[in-house]
Protein backbone atom coordinates (compact mmCIF):
# COMPACT_ATOMS: atom_id res chain seq x y z
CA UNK A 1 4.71 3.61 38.90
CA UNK A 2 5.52 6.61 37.14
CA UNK A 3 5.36 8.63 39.94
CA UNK A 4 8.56 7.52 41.11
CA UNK A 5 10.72 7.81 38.54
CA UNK A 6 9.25 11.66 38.33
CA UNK A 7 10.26 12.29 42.66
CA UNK A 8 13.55 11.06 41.79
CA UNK A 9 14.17 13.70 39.19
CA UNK A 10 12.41 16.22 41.10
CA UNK A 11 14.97 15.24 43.75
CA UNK A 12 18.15 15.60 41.86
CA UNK A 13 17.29 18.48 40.42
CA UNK A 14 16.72 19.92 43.85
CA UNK A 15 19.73 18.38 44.77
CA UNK A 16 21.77 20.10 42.34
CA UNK A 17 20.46 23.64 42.67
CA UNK A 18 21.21 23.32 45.99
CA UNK A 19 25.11 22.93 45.25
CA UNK A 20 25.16 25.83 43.11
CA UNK A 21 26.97 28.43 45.25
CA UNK A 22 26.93 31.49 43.33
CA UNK A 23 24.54 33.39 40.49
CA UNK A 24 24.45 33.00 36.82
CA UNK A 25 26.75 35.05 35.29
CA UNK A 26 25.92 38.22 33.08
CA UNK A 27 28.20 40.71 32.03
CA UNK A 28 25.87 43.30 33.60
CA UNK A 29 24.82 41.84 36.67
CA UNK A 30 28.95 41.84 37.04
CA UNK A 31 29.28 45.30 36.29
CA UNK A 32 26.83 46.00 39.14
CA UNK A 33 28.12 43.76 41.63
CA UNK A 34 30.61 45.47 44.35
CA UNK A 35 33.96 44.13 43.16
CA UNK A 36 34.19 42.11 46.24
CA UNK A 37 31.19 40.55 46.18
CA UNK A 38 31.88 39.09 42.40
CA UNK A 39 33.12 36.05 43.48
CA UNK A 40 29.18 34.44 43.19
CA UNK A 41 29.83 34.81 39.70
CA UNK A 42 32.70 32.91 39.10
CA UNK A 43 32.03 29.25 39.60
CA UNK A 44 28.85 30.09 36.74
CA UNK A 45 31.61 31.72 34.55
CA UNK A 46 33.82 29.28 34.55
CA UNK A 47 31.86 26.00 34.08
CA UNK A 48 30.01 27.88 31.09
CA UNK A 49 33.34 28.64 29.52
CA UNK A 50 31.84 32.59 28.69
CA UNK A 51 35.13 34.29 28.11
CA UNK A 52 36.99 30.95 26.29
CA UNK A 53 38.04 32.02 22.78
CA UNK A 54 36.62 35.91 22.97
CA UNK A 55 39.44 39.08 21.74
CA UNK A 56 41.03 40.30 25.30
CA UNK A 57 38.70 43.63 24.05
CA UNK A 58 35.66 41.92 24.71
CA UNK A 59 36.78 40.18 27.71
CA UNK A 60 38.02 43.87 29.34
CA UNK A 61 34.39 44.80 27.85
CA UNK A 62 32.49 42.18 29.51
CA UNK A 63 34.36 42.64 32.78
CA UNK A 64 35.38 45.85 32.77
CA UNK A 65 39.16 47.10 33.42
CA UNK A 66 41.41 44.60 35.81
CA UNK A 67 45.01 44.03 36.57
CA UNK A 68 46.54 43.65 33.33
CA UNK A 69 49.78 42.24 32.18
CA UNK A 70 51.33 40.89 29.50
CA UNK A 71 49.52 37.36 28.76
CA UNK A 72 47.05 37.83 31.47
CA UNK A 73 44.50 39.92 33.52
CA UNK A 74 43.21 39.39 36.89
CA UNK A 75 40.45 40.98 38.51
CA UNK A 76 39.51 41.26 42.40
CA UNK A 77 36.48 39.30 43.28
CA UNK A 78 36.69 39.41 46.86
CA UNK A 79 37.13 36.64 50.13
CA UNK A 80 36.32 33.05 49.63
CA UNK A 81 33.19 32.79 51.94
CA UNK A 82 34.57 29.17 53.06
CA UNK A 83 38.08 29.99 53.87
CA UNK A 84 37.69 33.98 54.16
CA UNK A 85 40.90 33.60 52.09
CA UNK A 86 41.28 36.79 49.07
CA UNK A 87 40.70 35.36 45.84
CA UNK A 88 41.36 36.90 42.17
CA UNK A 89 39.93 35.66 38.73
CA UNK A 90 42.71 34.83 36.73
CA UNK A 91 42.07 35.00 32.82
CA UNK A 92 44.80 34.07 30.59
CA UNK A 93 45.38 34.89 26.82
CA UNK A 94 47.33 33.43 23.97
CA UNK A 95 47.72 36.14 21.27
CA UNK A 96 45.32 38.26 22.83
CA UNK A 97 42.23 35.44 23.10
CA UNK A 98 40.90 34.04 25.86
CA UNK A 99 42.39 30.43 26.39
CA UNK A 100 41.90 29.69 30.45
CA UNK A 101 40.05 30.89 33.28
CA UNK A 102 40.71 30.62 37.15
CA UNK A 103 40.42 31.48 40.56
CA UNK A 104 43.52 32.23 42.76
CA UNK A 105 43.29 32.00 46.35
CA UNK A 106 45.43 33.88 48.28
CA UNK A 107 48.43 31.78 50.36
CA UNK A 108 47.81 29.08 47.93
């Protein structure tokens, strides 16, 4: 009887690694990435919340120099392998901390 309730686990578990499109995020792993190839990183970097309530410093530390303007900073991450579409991570800051990250998608 137990042996069921342990497949079922073992199934979702599968189930859900499967849907996981991208790698875990780590500043270096970013560092190393070609920009445009970044974008496995993102979906991992956003559902952990890593940059959420870190200085703009760290964040330009962790990520290394972007597009930077006065509230925010985006950084190139490359084509959307579903839609081939450009994207850019989007990180937003209220008095220079992190409050909001996002993905823009070009034409959108």
């Amino acid at each position: 009887m137990r042996r069921i309730p342990m497949l079922a686990l073992f199934a979702v578990v599968m189930l859900l690694s499967a849907c996981n499109d991208g790698s875990r995020f780590t500043a270096e792993s970013w560092r190393q990435a070609d920009p445009l190839e970044r974008h496995v990183f993102v979906n991992d970097l956003i559902s952990r919340r890593v940059l959420i309530g870190k200085p703009r410093r760290e964040v330009d530390m962790m990520l290394g120099g972007g597009y930077r303007q006065a509230d925010y900073t985006t950084w190139n991450i490359g084509a959307d392998p579903k839609s081939g579409r450009q994207q850019t991570l989007r990180v937003d800051f209220s008095k220079d901390v992190a409050v909001r990250a996002s993905v823009q998608r070009a034409g959108e």
